[in-house]
C-alpha atoms as a PDB file:
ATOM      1  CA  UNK A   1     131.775 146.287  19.494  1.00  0.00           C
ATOM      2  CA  UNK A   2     135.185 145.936  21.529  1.00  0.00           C
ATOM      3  CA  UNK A   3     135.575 143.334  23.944  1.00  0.00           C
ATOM      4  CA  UNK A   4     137.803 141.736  26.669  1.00  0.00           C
ATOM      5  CA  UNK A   5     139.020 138.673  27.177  1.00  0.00           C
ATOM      6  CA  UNK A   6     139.311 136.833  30.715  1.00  0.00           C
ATOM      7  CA  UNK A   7     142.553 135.519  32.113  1.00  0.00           C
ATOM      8  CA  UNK A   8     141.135 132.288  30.447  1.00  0.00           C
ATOM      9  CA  UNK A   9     140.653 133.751  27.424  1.00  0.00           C
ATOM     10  CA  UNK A  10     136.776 134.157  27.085  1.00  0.00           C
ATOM     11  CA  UNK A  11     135.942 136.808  25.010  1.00  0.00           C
ATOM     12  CA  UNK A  12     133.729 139.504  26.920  1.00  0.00           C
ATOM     13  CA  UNK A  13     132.081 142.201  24.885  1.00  0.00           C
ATOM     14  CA  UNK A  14     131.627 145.678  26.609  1.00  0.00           C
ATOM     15  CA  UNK A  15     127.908 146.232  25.539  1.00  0.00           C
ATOM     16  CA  UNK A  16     126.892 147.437  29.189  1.00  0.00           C
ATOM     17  CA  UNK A  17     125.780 144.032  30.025  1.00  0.00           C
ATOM     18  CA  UNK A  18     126.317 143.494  33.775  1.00  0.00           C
ATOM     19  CA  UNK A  19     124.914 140.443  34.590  1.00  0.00           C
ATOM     20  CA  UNK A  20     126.741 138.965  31.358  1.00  0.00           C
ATOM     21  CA  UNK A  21     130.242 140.114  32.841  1.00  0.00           C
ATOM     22  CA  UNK A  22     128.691 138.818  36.032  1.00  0.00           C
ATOM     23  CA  UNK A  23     127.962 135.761  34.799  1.00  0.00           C
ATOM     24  CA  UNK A  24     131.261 135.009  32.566  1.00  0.00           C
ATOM     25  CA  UNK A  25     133.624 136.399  36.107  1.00  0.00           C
ATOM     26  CA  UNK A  26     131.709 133.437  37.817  1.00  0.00           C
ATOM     27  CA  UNK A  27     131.908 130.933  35.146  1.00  0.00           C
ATOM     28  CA  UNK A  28     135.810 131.672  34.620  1.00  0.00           C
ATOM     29  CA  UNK A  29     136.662 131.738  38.378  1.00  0.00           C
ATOM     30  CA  UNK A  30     134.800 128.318  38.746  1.00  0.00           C
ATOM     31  CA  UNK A  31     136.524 126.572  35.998  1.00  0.00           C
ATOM     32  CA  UNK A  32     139.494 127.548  37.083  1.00  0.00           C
ATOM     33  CA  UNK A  33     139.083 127.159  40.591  1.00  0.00           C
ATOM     34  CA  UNK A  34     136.414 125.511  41.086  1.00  0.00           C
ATOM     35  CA  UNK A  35     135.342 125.824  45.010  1.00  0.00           C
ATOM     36  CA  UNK A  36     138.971 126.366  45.993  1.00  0.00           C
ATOM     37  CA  UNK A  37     139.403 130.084  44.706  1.00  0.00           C
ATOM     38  CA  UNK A  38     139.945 132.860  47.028  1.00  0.00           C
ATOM     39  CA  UNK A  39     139.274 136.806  47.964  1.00  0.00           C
ATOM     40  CA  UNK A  40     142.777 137.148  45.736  1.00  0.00           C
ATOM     41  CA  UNK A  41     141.799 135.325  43.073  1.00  0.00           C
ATOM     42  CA  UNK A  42     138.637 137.107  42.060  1.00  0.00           C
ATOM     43  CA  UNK A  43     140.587 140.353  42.892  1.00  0.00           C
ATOM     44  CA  UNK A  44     143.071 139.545  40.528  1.00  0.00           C
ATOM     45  CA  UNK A  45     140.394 138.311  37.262  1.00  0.00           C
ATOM     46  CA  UNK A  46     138.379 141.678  38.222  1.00  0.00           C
ATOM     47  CA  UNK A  47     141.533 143.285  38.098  1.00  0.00           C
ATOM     48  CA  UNK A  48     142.443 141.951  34.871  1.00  0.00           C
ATOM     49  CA  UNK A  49     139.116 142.640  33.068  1.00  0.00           C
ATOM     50  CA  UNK A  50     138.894 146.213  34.649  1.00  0.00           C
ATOM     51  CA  UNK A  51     143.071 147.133  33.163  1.00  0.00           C
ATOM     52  CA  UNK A  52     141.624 146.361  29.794  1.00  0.00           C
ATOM     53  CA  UNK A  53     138.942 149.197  30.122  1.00  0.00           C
ATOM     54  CA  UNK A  54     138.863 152.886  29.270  1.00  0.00           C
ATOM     55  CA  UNK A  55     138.264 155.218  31.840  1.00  0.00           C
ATOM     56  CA  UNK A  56     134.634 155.631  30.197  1.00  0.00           C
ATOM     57  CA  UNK A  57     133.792 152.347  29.995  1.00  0.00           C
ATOM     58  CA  UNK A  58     135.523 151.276  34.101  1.00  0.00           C
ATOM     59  CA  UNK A  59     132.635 154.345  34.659  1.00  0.00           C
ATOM     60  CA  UNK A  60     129.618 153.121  32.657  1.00  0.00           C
ATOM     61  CA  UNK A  61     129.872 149.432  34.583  1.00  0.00           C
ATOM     62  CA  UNK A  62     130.466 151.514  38.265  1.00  0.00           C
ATOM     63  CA  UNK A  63     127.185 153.184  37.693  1.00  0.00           C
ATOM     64  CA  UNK A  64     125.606 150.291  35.996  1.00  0.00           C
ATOM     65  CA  UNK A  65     126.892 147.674  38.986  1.00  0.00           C
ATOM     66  CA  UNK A  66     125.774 150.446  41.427  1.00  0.00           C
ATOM     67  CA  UNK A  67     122.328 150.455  40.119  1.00  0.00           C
ATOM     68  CA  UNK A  68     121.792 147.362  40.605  1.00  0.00           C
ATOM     69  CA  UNK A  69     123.411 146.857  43.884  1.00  0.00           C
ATOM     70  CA  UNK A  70     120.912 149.816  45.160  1.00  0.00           C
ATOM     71  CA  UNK A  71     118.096 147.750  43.674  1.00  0.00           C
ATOM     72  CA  UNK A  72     119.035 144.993  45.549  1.00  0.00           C
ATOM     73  CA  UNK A  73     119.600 146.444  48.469  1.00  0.00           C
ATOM     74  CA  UNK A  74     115.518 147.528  48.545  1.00  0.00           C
ATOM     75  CA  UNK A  75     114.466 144.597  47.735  1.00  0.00           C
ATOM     76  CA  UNK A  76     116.338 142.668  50.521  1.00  0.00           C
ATOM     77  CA  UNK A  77     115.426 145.915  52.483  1.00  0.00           C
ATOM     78  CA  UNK A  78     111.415 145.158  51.883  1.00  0.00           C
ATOM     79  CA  UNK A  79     111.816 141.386  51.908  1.00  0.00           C
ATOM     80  CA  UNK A  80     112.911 141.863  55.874  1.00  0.00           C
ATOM     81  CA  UNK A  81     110.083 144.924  55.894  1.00  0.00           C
ATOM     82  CA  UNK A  82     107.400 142.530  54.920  1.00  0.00           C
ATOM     83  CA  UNK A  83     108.709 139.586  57.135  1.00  0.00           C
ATOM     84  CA  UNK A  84     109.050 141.214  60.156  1.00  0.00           C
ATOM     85  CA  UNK A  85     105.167 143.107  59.173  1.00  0.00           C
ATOM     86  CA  UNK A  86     103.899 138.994  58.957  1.00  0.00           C
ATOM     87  CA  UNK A  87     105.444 138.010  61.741  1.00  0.00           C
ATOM     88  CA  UNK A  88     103.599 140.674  63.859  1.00  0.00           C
ATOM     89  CA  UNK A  89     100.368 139.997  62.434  1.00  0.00           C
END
């Protein structure tokens, strides 16, 4: 399996994983940076990990990181749904 190293120098496989790329982008960014990094730093590490990528695999983690961003978007959707239904009762 091929895989991609952070700025850092973490190695990152490309197995699909989301949540592990996720996971290492906010583990990198707050070793580095720790509560001082900006909108340009995470640009730039995303940036980095995303030039070492085929075009194929940049478009297997879109549609994966849209997934789950639609996911999460319902449940924060029916969260406020069944608040505002509780409220009213």
């Amino acid at each position: 399996m091929r895989s991609i190293t952070t700025t850092g120098g973490i190695a990152l496989p490309l197995d699909g994983d989301l949540l592990a790329m996720l996971e290492t982008l906010y583990k990198e960014l707050n070793t580095r940076y720790a509560l001082d990094r900006t909108f340009e730093d995470t640009v730039r590490e995303i940036a980095h990990l995303l030039d070492q990528m085929t075009d194929e695999e940049r478009r297997a983690y879109l549609a994966e990181s849209l997934f789950l961003n639609t996911v999460t978007y319902e449940n924060e959707r029916l969260g406020a749904y069944v608040r505002k239904v509780t409220e009213n009762a």
